[in-house]
C-alpha atoms as a PDB file:
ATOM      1  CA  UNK A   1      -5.356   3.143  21.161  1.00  0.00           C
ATOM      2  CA  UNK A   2      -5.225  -0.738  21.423  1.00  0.00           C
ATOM      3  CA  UNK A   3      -2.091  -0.993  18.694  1.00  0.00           C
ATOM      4  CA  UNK A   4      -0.538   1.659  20.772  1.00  0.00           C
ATOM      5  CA  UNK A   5      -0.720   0.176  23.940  1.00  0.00           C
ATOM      6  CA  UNK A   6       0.609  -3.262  22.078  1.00  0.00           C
ATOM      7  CA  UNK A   7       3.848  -1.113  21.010  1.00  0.00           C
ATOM      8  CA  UNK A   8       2.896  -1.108  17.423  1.00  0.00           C
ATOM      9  CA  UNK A   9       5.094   1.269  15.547  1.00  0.00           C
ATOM     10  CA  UNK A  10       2.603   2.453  13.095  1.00  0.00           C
ATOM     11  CA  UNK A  11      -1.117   1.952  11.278  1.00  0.00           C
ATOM     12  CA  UNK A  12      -1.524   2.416   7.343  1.00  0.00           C
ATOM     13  CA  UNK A  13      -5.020   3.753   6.610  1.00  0.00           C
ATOM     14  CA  UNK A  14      -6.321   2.115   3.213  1.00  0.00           C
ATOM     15  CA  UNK A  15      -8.636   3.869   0.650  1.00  0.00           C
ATOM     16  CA  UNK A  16     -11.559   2.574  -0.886  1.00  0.00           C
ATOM     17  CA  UNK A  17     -14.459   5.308  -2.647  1.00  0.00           C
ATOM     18  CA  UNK A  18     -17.347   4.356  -0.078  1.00  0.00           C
ATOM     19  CA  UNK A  19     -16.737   4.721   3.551  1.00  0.00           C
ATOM     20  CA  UNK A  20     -13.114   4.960   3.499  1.00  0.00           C
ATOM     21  CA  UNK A  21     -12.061   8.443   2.513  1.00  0.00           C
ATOM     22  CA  UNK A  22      -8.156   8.374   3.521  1.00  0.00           C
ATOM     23  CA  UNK A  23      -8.389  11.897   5.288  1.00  0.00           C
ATOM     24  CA  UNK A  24     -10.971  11.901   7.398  1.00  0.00           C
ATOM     25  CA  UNK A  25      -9.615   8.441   8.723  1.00  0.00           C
ATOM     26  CA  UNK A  26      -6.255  10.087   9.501  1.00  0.00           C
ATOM     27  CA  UNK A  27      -7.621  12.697  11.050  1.00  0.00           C
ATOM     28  CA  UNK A  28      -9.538  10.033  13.500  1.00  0.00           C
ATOM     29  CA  UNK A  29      -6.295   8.373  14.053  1.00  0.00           C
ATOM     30  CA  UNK A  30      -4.637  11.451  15.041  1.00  0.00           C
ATOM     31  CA  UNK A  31      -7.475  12.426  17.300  1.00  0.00           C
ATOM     32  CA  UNK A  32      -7.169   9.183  19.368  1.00  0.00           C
ATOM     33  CA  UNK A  33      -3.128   8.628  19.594  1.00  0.00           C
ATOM     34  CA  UNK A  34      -0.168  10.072  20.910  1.00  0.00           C
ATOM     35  CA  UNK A  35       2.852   8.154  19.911  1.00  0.00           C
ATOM     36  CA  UNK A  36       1.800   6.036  16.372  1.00  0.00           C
ATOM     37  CA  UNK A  37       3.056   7.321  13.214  1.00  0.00           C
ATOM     38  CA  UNK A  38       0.094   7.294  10.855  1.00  0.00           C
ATOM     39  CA  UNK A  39       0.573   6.878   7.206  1.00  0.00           C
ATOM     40  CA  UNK A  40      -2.001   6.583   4.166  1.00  0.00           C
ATOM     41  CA  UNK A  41      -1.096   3.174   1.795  1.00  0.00           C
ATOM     42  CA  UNK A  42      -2.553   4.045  -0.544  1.00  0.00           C
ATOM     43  CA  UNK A  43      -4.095   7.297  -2.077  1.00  0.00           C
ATOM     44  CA  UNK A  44      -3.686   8.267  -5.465  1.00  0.00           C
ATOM     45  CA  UNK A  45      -2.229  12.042  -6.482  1.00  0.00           C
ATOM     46  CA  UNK A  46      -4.910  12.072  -9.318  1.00  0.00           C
ATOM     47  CA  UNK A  47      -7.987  12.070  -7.230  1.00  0.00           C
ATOM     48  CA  UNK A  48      -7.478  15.597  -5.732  1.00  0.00           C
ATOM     49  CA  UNK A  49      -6.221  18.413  -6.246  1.00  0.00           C
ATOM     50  CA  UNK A  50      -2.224  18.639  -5.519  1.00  0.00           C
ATOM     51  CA  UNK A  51      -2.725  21.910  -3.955  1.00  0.00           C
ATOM     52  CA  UNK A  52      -5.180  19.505  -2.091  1.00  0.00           C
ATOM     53  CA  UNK A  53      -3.211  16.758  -1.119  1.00  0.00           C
ATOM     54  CA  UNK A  54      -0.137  19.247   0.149  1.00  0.00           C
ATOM     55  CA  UNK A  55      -2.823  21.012   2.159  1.00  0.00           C
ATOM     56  CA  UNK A  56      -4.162  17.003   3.790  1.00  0.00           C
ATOM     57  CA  UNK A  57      -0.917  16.131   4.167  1.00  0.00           C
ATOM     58  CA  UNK A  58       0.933  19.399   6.259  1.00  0.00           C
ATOM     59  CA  UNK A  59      -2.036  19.086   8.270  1.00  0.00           C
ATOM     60  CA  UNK A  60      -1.747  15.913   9.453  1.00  0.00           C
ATOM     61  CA  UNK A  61       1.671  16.788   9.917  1.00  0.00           C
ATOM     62  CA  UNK A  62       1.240  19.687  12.267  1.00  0.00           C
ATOM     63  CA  UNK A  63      -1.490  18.010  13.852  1.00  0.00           C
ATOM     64  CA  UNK A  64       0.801  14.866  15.100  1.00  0.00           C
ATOM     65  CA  UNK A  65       3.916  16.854  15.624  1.00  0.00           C
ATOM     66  CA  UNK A  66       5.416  14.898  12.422  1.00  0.00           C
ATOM     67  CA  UNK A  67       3.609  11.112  13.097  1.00  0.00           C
ATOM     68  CA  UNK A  68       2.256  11.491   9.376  1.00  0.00           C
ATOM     69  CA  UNK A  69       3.319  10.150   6.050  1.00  0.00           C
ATOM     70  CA  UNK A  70       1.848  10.081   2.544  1.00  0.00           C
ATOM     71  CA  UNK A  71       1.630   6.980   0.823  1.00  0.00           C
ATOM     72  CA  UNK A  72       0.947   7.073  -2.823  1.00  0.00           C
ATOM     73  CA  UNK A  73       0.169   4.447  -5.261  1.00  0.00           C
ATOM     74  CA  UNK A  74      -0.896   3.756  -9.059  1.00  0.00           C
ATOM     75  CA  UNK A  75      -4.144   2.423  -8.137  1.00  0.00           C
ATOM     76  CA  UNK A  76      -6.505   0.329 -11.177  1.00  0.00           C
ATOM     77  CA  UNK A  77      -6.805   1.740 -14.286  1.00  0.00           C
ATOM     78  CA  UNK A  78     -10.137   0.221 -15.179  1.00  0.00           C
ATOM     79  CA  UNK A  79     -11.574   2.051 -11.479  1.00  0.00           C
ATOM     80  CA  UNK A  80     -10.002   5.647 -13.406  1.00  0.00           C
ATOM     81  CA  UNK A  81     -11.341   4.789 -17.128  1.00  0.00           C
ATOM     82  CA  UNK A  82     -14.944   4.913 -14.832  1.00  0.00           C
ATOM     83  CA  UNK A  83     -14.546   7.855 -13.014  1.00  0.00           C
ATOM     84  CA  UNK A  84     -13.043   9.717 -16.068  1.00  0.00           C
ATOM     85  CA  UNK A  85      -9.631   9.670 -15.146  1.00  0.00           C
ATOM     86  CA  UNK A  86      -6.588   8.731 -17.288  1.00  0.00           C
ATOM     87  CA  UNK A  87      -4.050   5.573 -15.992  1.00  0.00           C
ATOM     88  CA  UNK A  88      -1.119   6.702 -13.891  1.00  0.00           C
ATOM     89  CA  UNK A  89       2.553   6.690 -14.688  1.00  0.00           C
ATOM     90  CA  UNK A  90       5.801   6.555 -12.847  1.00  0.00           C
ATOM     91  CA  UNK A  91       6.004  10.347 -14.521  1.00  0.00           C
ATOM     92  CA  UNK A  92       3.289  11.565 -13.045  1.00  0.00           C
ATOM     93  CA  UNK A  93       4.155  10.047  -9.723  1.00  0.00           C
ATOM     94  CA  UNK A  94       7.478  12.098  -9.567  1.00  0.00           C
ATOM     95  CA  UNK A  95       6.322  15.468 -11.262  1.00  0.00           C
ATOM     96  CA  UNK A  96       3.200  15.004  -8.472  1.00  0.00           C
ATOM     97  CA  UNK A  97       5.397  14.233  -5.451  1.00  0.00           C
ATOM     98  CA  UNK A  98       8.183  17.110  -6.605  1.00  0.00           C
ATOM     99  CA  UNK A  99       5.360  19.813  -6.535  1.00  0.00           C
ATOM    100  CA  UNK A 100       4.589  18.721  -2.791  1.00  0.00           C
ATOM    101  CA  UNK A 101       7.751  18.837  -1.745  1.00  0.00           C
ATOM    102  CA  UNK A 102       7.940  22.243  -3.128  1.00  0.00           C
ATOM    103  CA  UNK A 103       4.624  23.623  -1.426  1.00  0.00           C
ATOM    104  CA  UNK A 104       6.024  21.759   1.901  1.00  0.00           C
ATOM    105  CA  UNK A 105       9.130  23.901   1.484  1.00  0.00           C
ATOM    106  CA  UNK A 106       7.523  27.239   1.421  1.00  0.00           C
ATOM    107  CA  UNK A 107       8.126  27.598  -2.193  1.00  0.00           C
ATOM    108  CA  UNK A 108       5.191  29.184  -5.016  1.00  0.00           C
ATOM    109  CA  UNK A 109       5.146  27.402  -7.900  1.00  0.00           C
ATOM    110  CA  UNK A 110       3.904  29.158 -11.491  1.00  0.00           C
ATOM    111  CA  UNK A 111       3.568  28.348 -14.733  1.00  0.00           C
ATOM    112  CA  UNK A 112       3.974  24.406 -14.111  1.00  0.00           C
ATOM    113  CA  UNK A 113       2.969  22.169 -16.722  1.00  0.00           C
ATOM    114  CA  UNK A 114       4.401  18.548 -16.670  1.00  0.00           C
ATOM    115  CA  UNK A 115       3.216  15.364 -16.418  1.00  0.00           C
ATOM    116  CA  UNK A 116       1.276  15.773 -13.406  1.00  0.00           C
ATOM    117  CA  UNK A 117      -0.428  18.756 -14.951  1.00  0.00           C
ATOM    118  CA  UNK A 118      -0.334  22.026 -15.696  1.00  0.00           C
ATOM    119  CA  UNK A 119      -0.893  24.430 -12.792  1.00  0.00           C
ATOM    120  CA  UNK A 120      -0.223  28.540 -13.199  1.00  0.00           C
ATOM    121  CA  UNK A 121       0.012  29.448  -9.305  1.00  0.00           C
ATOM    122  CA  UNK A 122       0.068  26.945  -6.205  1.00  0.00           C
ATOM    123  CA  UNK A 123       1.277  28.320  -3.088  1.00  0.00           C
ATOM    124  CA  UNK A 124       0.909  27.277   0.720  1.00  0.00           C
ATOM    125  CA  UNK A 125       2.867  29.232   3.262  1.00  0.00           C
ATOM    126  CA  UNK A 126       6.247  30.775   2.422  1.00  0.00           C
ATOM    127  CA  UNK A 127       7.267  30.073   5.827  1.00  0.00           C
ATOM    128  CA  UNK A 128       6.755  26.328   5.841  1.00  0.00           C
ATOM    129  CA  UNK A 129       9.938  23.981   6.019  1.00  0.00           C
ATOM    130  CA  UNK A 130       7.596  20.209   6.584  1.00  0.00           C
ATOM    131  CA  UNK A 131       9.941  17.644   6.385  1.00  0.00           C
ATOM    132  CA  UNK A 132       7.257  15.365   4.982  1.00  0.00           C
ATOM    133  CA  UNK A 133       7.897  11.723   4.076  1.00  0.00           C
ATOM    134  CA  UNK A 134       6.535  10.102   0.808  1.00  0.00           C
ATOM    135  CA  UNK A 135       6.014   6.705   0.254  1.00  0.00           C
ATOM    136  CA  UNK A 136       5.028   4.497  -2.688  1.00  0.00           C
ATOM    137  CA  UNK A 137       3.192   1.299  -2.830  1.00  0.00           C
ATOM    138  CA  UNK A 138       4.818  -0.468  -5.677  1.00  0.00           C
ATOM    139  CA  UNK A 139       4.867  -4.002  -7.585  1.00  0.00           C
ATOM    140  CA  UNK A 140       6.259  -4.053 -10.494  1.00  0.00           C
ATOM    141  CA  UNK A 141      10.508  -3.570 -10.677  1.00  0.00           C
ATOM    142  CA  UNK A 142      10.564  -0.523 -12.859  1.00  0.00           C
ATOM    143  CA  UNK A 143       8.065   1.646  -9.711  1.00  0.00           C
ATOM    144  CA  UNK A 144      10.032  -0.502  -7.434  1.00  0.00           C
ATOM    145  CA  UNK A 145      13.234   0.875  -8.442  1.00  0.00           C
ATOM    146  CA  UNK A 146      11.729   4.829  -9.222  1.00  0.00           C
ATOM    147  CA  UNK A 147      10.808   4.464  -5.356  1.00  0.00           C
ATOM    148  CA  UNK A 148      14.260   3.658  -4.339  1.00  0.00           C
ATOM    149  CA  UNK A 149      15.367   7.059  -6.676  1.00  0.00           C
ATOM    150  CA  UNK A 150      13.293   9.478  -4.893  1.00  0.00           C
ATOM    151  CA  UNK A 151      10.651   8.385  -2.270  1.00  0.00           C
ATOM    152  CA  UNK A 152      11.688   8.487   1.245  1.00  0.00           C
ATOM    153  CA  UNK A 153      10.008   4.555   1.754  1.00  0.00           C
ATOM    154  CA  UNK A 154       8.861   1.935  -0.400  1.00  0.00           C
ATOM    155  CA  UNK A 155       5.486  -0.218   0.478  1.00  0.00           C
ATOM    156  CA  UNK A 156       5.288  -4.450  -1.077  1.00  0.00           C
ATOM    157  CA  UNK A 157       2.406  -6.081  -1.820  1.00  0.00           C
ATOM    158  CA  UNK A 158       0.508  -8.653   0.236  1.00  0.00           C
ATOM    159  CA  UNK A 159       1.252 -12.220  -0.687  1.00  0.00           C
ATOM    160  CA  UNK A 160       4.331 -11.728  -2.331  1.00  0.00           C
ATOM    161  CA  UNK A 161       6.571 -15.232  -1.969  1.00  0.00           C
ATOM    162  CA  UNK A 162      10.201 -15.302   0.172  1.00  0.00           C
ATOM    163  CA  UNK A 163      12.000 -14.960  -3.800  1.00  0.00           C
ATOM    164  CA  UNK A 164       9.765 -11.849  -4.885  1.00  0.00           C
ATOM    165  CA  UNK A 165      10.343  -9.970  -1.373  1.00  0.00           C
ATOM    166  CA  UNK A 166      13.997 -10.287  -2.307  1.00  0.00           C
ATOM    167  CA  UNK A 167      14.323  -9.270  -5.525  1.00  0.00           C
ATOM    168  CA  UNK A 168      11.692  -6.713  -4.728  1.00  0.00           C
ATOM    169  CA  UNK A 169      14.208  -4.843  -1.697  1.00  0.00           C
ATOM    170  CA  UNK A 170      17.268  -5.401  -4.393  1.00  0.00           C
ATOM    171  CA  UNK A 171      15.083  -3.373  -7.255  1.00  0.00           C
ATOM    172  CA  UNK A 172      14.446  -0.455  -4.396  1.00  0.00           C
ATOM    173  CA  UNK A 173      18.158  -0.707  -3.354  1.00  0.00           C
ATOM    174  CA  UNK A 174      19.317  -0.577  -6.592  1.00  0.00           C
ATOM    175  CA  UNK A 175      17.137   2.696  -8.055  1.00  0.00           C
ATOM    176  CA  UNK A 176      18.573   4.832  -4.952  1.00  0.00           C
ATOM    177  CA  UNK A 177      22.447   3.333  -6.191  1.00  0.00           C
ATOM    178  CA  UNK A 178      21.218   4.489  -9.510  1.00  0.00           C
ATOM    179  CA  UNK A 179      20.043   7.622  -8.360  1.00  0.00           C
ATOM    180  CA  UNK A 180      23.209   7.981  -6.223  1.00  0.00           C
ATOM    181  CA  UNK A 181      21.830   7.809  -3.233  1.00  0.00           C
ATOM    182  CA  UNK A 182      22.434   5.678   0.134  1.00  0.00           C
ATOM    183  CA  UNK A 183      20.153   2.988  -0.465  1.00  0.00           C
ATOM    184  CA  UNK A 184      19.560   2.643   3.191  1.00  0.00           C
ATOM    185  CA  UNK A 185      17.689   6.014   3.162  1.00  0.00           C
ATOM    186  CA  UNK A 186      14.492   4.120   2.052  1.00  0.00           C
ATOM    187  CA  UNK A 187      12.507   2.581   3.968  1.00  0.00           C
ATOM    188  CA  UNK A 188      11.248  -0.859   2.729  1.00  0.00           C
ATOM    189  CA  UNK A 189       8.022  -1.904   4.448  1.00  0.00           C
ATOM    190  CA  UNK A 190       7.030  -5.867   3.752  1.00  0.00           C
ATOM    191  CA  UNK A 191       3.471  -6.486   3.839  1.00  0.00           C
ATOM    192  CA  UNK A 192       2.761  -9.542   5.250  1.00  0.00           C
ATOM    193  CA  UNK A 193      -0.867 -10.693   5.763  1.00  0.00           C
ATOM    194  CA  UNK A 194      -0.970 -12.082   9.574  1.00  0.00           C
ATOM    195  CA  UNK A 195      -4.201 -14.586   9.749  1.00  0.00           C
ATOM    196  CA  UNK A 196      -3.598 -16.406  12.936  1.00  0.00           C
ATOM    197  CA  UNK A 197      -5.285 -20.296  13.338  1.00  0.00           C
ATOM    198  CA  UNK A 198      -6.945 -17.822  16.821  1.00  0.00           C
ATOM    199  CA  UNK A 199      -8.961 -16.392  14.700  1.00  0.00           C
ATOM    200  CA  UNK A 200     -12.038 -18.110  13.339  1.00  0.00           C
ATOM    201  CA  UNK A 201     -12.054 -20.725   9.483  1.00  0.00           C
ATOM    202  CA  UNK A 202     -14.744 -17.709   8.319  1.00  0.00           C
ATOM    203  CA  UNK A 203     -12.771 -14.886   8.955  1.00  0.00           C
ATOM    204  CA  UNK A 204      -9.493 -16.434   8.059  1.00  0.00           C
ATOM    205  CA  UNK A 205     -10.828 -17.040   4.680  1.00  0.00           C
ATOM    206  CA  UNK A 206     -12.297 -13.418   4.030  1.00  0.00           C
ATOM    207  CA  UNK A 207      -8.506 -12.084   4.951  1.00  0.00           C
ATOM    208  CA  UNK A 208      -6.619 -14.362   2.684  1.00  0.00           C
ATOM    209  CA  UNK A 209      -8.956 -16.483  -0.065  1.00  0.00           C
ATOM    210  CA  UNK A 210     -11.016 -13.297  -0.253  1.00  0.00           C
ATOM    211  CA  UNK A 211      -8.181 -10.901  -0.221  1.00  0.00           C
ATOM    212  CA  UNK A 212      -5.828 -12.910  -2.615  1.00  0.00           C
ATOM    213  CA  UNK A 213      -9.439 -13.242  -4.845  1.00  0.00           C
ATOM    214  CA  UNK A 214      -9.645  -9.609  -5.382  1.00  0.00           C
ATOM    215  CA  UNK A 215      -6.308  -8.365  -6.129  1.00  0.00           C
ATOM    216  CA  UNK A 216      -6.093 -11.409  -8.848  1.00  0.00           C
ATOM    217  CA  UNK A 217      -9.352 -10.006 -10.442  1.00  0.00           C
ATOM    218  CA  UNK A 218      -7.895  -6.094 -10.233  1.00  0.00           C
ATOM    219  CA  UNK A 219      -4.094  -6.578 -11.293  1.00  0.00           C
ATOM    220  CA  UNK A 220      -3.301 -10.426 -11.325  1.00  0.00           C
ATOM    221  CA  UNK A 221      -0.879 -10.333 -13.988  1.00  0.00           C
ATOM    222  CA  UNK A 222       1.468  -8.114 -12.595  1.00  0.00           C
ATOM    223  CA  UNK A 223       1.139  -9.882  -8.890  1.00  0.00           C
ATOM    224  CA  UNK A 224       1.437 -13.845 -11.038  1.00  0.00           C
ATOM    225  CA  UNK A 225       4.271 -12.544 -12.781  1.00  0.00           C
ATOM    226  CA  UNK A 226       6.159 -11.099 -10.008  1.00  0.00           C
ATOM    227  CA  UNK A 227       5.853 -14.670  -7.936  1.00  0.00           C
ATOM    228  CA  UNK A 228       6.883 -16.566 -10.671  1.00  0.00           C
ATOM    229  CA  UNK A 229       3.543 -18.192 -10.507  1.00  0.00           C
ATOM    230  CA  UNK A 230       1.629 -20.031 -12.923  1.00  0.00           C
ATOM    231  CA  UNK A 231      -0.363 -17.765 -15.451  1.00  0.00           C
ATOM    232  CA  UNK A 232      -2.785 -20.303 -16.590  1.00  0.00           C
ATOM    233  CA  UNK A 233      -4.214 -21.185 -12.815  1.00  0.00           C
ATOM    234  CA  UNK A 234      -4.794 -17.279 -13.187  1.00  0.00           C
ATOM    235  CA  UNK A 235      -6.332 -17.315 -16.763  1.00  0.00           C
ATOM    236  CA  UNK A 236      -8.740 -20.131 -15.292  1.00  0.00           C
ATOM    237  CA  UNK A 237      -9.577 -18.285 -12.289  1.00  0.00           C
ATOM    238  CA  UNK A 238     -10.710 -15.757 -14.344  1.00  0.00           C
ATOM    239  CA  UNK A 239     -12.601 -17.434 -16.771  1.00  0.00           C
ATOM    240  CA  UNK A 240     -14.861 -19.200 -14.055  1.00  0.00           C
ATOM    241  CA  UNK A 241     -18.415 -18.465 -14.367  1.00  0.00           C
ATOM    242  CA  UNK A 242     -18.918 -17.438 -11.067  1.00  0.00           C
ATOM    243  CA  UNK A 243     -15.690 -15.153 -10.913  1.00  0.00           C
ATOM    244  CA  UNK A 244     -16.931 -13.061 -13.809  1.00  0.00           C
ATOM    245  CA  UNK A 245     -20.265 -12.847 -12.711  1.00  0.00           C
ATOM    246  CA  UNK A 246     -19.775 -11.698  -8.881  1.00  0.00           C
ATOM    247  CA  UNK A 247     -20.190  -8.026  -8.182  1.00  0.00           C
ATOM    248  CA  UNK A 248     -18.197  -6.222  -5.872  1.00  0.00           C
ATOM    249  CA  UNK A 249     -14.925  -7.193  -3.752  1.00  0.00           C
ATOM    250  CA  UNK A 250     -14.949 -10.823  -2.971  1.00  0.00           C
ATOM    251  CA  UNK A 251     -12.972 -10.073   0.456  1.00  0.00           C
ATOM    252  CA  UNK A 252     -15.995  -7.256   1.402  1.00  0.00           C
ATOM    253  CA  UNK A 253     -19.016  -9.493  -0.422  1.00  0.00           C
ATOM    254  CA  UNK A 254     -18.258 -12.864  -0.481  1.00  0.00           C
ATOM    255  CA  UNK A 255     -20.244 -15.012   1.972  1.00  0.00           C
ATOM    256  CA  UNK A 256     -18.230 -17.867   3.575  1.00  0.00           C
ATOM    257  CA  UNK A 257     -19.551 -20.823   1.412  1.00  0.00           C
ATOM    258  CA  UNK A 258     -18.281 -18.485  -1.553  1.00  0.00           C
ATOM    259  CA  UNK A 259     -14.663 -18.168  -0.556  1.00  0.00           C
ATOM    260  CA  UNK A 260     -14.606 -21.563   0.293  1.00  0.00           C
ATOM    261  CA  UNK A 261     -15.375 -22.147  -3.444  1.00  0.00           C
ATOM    262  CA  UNK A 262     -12.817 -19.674  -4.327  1.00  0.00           C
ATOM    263  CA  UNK A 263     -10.480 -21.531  -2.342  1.00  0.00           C
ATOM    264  CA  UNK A 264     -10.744 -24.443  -4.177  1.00  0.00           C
ATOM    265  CA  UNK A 265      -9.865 -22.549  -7.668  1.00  0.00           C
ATOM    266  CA  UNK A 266      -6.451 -21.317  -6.228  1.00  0.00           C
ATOM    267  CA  UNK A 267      -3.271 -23.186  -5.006  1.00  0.00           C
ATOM    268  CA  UNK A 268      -2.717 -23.179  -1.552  1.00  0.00           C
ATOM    269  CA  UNK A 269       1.110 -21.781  -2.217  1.00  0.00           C
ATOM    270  CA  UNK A 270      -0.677 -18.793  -3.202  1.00  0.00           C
ATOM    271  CA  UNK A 271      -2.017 -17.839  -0.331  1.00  0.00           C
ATOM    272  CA  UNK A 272       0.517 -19.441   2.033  1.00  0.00           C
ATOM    273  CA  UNK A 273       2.676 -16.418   1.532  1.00  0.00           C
ATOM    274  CA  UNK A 274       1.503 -14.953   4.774  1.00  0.00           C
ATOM    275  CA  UNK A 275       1.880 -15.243   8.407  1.00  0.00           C
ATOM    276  CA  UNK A 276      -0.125 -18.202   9.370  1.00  0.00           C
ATOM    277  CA  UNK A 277      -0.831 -21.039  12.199  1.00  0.00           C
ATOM    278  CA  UNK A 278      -0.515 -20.473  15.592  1.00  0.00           C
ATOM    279  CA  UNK A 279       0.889 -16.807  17.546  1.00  0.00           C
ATOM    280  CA  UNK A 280       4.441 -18.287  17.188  1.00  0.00           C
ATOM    281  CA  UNK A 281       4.292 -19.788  13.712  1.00  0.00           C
ATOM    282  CA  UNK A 282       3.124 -16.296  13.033  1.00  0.00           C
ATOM    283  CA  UNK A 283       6.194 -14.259  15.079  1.00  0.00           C
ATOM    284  CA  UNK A 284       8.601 -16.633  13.113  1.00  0.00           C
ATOM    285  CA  UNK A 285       6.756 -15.435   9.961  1.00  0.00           C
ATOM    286  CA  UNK A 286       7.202 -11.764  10.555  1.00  0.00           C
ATOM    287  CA  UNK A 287      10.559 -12.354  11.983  1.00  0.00           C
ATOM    288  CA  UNK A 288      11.405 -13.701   8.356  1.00  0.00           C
ATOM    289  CA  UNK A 289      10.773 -10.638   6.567  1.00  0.00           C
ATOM    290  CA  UNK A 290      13.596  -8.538   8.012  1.00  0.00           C
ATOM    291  CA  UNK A 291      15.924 -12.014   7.337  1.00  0.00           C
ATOM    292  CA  UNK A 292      15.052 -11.481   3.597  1.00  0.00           C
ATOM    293  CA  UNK A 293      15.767  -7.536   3.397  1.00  0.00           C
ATOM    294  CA  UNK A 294      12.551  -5.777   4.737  1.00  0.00           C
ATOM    295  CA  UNK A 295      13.184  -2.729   7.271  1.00  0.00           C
ATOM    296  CA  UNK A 296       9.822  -2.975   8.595  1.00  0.00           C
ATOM    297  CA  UNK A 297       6.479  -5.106   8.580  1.00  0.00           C
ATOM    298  CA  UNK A 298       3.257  -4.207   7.894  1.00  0.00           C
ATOM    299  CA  UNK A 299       0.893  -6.994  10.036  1.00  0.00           C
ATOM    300  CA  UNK A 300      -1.764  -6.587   6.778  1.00  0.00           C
ATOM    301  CA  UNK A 301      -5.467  -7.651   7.010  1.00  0.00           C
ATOM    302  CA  UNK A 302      -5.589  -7.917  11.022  1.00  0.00           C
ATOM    303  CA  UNK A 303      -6.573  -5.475  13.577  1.00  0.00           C
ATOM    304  CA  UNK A 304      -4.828  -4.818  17.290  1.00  0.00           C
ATOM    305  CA  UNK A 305      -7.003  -7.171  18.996  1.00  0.00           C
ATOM    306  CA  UNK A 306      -6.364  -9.662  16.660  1.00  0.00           C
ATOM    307  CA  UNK A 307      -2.241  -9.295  16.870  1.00  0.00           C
ATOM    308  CA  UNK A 308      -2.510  -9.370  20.450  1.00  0.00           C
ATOM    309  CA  UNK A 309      -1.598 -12.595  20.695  1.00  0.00           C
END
């Protein structure tokens, strides 16, 4: 309600396997807005069902009179490895999202088997025509450039730097070329983590040091190699005692005299990719994104109240 009456276009509903099941979150989002498009970045097609998912997703289309997209992503291998799950691949992704795009067209699908899995009889309702739109959270240039082929919108990674955002929209650009399609079809959403100096040292720290933490612990190559960065700060960071030994995600479990630690182990360019300072300083960071290629900006790691300013 608050981000509505701010004007803000849309909200992106995260996952994580405790309290934040990416459904029923949607669902409250739809119960409590009129106008904001609501999209999930990310879920994973390998945690349900694709019969499932199809089912999730045409609801929450019907139920916002089209405000709904699904955002997909390949998630951490090490979290599927636990939960008995095999890694994803960019094959999966498109056998996955061409089987919901089939169910959202009122087609029955039998006798499937591809990389997604094999399936003898999905069906929704033969009468169904959902335009639907799929996005992908990417990183790397190979899903950056699948997502330009054939997803309807593309979604960056916090804390990328001005030089990654760019060649990141060229990689998307150039997959829908490949792919012969109008590369201005997708939809390239920056993420930018907004952390304005209004808000106080404590939280500011949890929503960058703690943030920027994590993802270096869960895929840190991938995110050091696609800044250019310098891999050794991130073998070092990883070979601290107190990095290997904490449980949990640092931006969820760290207490403040922790991520001030953790601050101390990383360069500050790291995590001065991100809208910072004061309200304006923060505008004129946004602002930025669309100047190096992004269509849209997703205001990452702050709530309404705290973009109000």
């Amino acid at each position: 309600r608050q981000a509505e009456e701010l004007g803000i276009g849309a909200v992106f509903v995260s996952e994580r396997f405790n309290l934040k099941d990416a459904p029923t979150l949607c669902g409250a989002a739809a119960a409590v807005s009129e106008r904001i498009g609501i999209a999930t970045a990310a879920t994973n097609h390998n945690t349900r069902h694709p019969l499932i998912t199809a089912t999730f997703a045409a609801t929450m289309h019907r139920l916002t009179g089209g405000r709904f997209a699904l955002g997909l992503g390949r998630g951490f291998d090490s979290l599927f490895r636990g939960m008995g799950l095999g890694p994803i691949w960019n094959d999966q992704i498109v056998d996955a999202v061409a089987i919901l795009r089939r169910l959202w067209n009122g087609e029955t699908i039998t006798g499937h088997h591809g990389p997604a899995g094999s399936f003898p009889y999905l069906h929704q309702d033969s009468n169904f025509r959902e335009d639907i739109p799929v996005l992908l959270a990417a990183i790397g240039p190979k899903s950056l450039e699948l997502a330009g082929a054939c997803m309807d919108a593309v979604v960056l990674h916090t804390f990328l730097t001005d030089d990654a955002l760019t060649r990141s929209v060229a990689a998307v650009r150039r997959g829908a070329e490949r792919a012969g399609r109008d590369p201005s079809d997708v939809r390239i959403w920056s993420v930018l983590a907004t952390v304005g100096d209004h808000i106080d040292e404590a939280r500011r720290l949890r929503k960058t040091v703690g943030r920027l933490a994590s993802y270096l612990r869960g895929y840190g190559d991938l995110l050091v190699r696609t800044n250019g960065w310098d891999p050794s700060v991130l073998d070092r960071f990883r070979a601290n005692p107190f990095v290997r030994g904490f449980q949990g995600a640092f931006d969820a479990r760290a207490s403040t005299s922790d991520l001030e630690y953790l601050a101390a182990l990383l360069p500050e360019e790291w995590t001065a990719a991100a809208a910072l300072g004061t309200p304006g300083q923060c505008t004129a960071a946004i602002l930025r994104q669309f100047e190096l290629g992004a269509d849209s900006v997703i205001l990452h790691a702050a709530t309404p109240a705290e973009l109000e300013p």
